[in-house]
N, C-alpha and C. Protein backbone atom coordinates (compact mmCIF):
# COMPACT_ATOMS: atom_id res chain seq x y z
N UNK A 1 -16.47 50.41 40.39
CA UNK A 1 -15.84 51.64 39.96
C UNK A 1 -15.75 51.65 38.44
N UNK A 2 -15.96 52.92 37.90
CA UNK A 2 -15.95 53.02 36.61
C UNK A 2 -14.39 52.43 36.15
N UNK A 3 -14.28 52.06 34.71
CA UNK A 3 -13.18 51.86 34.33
C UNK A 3 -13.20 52.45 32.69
N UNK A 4 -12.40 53.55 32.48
CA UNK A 4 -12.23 54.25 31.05
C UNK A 4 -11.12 53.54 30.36
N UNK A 5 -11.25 53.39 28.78
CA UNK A 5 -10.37 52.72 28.72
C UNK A 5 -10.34 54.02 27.76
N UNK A 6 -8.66 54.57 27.68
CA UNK A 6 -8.02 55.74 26.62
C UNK A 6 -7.33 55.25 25.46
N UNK A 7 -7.68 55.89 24.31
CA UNK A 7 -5.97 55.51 23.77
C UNK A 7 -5.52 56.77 23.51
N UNK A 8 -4.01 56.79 23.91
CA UNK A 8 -3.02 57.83 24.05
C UNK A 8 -1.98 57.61 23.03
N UNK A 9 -1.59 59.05 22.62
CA UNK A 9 -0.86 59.05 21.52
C UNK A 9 0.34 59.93 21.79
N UNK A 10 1.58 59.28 21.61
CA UNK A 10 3.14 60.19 21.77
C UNK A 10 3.43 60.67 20.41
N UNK A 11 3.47 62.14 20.50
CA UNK A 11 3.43 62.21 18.86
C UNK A 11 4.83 63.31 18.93
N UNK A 12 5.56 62.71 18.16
CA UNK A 12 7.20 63.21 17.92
C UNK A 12 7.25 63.94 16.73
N UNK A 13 7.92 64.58 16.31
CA UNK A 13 7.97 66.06 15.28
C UNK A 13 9.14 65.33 14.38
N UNK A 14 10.07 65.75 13.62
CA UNK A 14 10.69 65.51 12.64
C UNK A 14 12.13 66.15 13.80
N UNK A 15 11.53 66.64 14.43
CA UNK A 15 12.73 67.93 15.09
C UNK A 15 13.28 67.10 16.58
N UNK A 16 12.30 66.01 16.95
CA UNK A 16 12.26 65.12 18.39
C UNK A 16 11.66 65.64 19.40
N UNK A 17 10.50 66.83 19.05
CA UNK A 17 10.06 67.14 20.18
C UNK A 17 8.45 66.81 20.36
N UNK A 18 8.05 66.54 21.11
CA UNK A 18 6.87 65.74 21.86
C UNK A 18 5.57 66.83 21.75
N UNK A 19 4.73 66.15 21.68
CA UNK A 19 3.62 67.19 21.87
C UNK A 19 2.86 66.82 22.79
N UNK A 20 2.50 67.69 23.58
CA UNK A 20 1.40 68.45 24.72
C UNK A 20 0.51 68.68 24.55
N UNK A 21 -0.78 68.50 25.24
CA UNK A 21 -1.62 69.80 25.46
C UNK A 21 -2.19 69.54 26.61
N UNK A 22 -2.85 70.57 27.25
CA UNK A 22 -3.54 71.08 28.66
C UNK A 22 -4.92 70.57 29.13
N UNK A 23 -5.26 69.53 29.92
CA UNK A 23 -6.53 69.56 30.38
C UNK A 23 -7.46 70.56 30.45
N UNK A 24 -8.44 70.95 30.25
CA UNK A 24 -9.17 71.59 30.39
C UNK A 24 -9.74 71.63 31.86
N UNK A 25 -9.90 73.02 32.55
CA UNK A 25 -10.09 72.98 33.79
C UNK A 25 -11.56 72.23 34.50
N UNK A 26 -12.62 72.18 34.21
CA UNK A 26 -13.52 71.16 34.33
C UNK A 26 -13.63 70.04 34.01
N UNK A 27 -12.53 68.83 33.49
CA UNK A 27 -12.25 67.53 33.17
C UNK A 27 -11.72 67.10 34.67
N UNK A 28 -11.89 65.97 34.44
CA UNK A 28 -10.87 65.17 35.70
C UNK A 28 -9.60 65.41 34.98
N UNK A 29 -8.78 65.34 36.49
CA UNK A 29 -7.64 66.09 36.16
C UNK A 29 -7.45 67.37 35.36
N UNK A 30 -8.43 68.41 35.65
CA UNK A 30 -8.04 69.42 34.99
C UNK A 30 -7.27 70.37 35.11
N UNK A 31 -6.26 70.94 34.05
CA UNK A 31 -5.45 71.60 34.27
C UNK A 31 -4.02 71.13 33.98
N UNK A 32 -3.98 69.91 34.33
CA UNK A 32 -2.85 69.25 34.13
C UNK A 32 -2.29 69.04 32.37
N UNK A 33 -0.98 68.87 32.17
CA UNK A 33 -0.41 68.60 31.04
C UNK A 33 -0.97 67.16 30.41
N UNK A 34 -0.97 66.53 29.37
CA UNK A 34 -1.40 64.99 28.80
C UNK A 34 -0.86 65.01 27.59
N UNK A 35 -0.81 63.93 27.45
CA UNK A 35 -0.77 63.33 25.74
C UNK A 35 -2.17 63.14 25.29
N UNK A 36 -1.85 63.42 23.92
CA UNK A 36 -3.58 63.67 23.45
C UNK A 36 -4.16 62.31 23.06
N UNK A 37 -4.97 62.05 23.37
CA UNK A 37 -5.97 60.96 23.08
C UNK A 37 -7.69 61.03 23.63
N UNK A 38 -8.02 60.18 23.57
CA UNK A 38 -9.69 60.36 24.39
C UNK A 38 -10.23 58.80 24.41
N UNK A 39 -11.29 58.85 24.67
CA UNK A 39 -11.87 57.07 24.91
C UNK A 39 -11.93 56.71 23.70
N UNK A 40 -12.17 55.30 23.97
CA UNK A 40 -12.31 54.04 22.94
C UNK A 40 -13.42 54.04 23.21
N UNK A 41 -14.75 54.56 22.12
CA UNK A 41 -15.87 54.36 22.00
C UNK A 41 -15.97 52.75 21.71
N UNK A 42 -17.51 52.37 22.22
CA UNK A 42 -17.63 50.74 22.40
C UNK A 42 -17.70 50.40 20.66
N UNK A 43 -16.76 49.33 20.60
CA UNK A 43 -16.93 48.72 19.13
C UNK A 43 -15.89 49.59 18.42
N UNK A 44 -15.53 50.34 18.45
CA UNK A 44 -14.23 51.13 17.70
C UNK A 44 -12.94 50.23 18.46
N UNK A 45 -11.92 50.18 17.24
CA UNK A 45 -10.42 49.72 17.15
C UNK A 45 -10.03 51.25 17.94
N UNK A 46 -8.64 50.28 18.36
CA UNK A 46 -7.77 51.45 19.03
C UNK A 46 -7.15 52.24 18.13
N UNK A 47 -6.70 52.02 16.98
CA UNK A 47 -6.54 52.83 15.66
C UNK A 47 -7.52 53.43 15.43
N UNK A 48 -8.65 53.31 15.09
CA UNK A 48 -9.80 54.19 14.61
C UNK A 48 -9.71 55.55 15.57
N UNK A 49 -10.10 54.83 17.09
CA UNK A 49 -10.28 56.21 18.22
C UNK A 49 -9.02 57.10 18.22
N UNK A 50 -7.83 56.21 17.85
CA UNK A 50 -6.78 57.33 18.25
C UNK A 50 -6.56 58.24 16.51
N UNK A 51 -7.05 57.71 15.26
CA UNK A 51 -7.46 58.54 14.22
C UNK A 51 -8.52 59.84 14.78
N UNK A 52 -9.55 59.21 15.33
CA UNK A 52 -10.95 60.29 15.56
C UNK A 52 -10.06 61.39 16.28
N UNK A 53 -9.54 60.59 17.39
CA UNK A 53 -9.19 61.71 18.35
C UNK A 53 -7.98 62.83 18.36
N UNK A 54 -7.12 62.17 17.49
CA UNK A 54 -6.28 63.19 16.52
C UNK A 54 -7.19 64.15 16.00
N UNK A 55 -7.56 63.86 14.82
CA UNK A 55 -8.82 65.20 14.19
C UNK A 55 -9.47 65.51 15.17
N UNK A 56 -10.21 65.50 15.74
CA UNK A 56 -11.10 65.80 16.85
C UNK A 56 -10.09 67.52 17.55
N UNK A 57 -9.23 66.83 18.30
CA UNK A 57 -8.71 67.70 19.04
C UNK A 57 -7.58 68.79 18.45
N UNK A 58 -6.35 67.76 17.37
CA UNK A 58 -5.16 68.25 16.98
C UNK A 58 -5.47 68.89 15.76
N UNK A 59 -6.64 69.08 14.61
CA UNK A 59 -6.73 68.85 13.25
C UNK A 59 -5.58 68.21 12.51
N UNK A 60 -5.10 66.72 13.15
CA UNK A 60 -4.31 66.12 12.38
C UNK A 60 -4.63 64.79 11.32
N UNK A 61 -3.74 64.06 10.52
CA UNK A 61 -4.64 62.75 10.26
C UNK A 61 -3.35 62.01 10.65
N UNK A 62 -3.94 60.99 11.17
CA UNK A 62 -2.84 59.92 11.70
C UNK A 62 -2.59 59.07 10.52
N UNK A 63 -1.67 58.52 10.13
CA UNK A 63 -0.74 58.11 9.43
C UNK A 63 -0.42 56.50 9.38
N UNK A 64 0.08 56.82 10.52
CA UNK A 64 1.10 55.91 11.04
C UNK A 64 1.48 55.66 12.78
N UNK A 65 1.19 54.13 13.20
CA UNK A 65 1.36 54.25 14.86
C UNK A 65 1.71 52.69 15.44
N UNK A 66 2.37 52.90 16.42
CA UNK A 66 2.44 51.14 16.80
C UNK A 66 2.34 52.02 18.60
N UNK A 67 1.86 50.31 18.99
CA UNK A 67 1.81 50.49 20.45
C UNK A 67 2.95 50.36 21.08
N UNK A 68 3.15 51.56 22.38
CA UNK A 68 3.85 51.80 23.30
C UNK A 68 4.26 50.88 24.65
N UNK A 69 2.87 51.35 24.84
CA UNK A 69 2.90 51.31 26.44
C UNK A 69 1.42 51.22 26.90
N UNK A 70 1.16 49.92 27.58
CA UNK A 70 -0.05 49.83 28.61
C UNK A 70 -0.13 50.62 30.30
N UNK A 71 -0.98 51.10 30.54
CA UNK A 71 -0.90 52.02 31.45
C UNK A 71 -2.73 51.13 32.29
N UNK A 72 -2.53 50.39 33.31
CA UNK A 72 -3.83 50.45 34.62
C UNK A 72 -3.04 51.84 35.34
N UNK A 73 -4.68 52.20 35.78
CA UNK A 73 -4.03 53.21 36.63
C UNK A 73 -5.60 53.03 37.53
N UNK A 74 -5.65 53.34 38.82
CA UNK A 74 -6.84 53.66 39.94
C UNK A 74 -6.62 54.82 40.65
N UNK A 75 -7.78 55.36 40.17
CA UNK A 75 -7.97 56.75 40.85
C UNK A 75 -9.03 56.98 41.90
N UNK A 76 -8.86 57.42 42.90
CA UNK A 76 -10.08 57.22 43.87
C UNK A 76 -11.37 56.80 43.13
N UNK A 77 -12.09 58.41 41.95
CA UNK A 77 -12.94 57.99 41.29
C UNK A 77 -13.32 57.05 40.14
N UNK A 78 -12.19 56.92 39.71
CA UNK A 78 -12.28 55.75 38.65
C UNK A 78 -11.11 55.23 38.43
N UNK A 79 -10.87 54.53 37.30
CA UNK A 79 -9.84 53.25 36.67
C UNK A 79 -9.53 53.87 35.51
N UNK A 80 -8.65 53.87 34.96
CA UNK A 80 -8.14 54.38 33.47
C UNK A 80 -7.21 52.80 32.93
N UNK A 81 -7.36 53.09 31.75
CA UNK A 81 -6.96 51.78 30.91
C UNK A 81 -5.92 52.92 29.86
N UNK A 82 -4.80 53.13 29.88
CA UNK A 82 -4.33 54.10 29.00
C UNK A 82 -3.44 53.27 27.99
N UNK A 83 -4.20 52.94 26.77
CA UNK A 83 -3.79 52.29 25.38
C UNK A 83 -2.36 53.42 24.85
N UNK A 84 -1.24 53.22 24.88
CA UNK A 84 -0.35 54.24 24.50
C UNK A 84 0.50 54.10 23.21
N UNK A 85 0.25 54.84 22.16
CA UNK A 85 0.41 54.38 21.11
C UNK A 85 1.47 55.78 20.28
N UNK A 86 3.10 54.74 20.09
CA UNK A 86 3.65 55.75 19.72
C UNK A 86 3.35 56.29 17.94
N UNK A 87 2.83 57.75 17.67
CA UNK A 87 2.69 58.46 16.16
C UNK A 87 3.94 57.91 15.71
N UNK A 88 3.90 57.41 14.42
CA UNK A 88 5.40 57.58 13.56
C UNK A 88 4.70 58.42 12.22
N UNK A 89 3.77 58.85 12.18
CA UNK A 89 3.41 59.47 11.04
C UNK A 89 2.12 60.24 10.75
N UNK A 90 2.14 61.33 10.57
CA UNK A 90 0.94 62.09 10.89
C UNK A 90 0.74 63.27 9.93
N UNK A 91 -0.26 63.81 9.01
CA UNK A 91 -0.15 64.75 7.94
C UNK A 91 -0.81 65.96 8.90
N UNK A 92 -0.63 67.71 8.34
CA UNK A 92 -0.97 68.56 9.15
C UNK A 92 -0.33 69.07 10.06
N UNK A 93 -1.21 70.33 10.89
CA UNK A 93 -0.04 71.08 11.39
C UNK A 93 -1.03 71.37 12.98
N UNK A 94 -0.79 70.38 13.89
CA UNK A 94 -1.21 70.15 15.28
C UNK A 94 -1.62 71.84 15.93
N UNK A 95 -2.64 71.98 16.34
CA UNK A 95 -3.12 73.13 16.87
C UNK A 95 -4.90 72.34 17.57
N UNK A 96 -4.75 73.42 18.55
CA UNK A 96 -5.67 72.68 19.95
C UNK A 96 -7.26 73.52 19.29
N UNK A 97 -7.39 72.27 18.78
CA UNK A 97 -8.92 72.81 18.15
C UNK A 97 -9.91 72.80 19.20
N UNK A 98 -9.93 72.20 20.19
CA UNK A 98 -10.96 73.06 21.61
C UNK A 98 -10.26 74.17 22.23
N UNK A 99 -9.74 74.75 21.52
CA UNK A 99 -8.89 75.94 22.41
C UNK A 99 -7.80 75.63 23.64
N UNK A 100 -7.65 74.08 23.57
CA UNK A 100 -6.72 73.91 24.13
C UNK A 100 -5.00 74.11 24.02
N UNK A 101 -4.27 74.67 24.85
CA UNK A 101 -3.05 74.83 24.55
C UNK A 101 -2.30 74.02 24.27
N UNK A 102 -1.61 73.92 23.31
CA UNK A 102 -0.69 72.22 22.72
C UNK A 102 1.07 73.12 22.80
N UNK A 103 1.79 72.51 22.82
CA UNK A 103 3.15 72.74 23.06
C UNK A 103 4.20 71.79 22.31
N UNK A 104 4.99 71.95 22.01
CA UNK A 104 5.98 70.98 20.95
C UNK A 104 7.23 71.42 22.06
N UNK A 105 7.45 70.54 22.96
CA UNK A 105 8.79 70.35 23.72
C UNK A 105 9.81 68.93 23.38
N UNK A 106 10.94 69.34 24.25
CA UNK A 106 12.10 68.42 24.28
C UNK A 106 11.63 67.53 25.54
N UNK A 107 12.01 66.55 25.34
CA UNK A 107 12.19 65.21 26.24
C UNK A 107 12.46 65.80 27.70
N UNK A 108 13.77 66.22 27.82
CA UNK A 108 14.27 66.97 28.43
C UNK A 108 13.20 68.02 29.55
N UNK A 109 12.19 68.06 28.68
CA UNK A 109 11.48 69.07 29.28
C UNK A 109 10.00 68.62 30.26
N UNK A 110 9.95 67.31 29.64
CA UNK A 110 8.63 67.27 30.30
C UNK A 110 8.54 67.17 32.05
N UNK A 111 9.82 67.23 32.64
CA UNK A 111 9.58 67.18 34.16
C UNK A 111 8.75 68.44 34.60
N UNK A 112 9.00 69.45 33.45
CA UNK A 112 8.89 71.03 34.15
C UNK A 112 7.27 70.89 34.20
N UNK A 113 6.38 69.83 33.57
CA UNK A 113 5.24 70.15 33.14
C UNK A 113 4.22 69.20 34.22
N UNK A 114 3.03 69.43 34.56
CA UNK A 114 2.64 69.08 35.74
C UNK A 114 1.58 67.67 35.00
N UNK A 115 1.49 66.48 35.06
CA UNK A 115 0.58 66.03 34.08
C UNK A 115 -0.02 64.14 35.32
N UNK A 116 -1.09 63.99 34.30
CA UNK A 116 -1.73 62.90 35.77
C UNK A 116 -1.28 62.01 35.75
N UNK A 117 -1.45 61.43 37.24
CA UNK A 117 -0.48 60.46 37.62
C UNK A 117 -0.36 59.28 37.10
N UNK A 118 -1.34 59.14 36.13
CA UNK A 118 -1.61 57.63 35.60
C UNK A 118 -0.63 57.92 34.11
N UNK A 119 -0.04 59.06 33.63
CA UNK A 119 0.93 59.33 32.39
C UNK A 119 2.38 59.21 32.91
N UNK A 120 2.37 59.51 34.03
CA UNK A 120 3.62 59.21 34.66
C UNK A 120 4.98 58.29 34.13
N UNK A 121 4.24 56.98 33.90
CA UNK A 121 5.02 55.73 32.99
C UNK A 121 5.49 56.03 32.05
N UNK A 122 4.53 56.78 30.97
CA UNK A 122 4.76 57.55 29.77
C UNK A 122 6.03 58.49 29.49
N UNK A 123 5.91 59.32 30.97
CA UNK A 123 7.14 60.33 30.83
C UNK A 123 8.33 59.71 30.99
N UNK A 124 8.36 59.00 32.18
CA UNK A 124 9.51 58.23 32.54
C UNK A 124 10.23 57.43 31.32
N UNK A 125 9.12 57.15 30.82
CA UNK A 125 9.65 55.98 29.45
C UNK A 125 10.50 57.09 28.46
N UNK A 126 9.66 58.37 27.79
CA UNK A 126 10.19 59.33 27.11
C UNK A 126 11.30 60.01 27.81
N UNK A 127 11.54 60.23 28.79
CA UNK A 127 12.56 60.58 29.45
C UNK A 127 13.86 59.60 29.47
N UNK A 128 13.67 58.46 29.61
CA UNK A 128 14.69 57.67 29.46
C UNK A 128 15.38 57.47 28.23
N UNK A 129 14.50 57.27 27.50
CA UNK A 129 14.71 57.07 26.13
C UNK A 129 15.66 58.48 25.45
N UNK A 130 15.33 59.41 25.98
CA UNK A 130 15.92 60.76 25.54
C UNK A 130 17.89 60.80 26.00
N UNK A 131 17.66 60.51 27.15
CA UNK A 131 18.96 60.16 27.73
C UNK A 131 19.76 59.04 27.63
N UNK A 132 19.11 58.04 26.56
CA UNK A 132 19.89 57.31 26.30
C UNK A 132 20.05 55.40 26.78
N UNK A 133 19.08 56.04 28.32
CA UNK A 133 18.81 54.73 28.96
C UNK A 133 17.75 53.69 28.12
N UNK A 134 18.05 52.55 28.55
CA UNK A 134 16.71 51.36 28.03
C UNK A 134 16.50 50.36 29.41
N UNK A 135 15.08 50.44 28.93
CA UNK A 135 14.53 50.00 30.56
C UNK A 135 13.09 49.54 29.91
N UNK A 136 13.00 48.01 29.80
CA UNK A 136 11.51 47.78 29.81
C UNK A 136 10.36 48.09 30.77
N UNK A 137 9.17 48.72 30.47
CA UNK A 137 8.13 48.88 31.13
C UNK A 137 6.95 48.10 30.81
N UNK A 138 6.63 47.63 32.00
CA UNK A 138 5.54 46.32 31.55
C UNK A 138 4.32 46.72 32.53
N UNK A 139 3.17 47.26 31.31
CA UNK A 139 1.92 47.83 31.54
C UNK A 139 1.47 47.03 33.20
């Protein structure tokens, strides 16, 4: 089975609110909500891809980032490796340069939003954290 390895990026505002954007309906998992990132091309650092993939998608430049959260996940059709890497610093003004829809929400909010099952950890973690709880998660 294939195995993708991502790196994913939690990118927080000055204000504490999270950014979004929308699968595209012909992707796996399309349609669904995500944190923005894309693959780790072979031989690229997980910093580099999650730089590319900022510009790429957000027109942002990454800054600043430390790692989150390791994410295995198995999906009937494949394996995801989700590298999760929280933004602490980012220049620019985030807008979905494939025409994808991006959103700047509260913590609070991400239950309302439908997103794949392998980010799940991700929310839970941002969700906790919002309310106050601490709870290690071990990829």
């Amino acid at each position: 089975m294939k195995r993708v390895h991502v790196a994913v990026a939690v990118i927080v505002n000055s204000d504490g609110h999270i950014l979004i954007a929308k699968r595209p309906e012909h992707v796996h998992q399309g349609g669904l909500w995500e944190f923005p990132g894309g693959k780790v091309e072979t031989g690229e650092s997980l910093e580099l891809a999650l730089k590319r993939e900022l510009k790429e998608e957000l027109g942002i430049e990454l800054q600043a980032c430390e790692p989150l959260l390791e994410i295995h996940h198995d999906y009937p059709d494949k394996q995801v490796f989700l590298d999760v890497w929280s933004v602490t610093g980012f220049s620019g003004d985030a807008y979905g340069r494939e025409q994808q829809p991006v959103l700047w929400i509260e913590p609070e909010q991400l239950f309302e939003y439908d997103f794949p099952e392998a980010n799940q950890p991700i929310v839970a973690l941002l969700q906790e954290r919002s309310s106050g709880c601490a709870r290690t998660i071990e990829g």
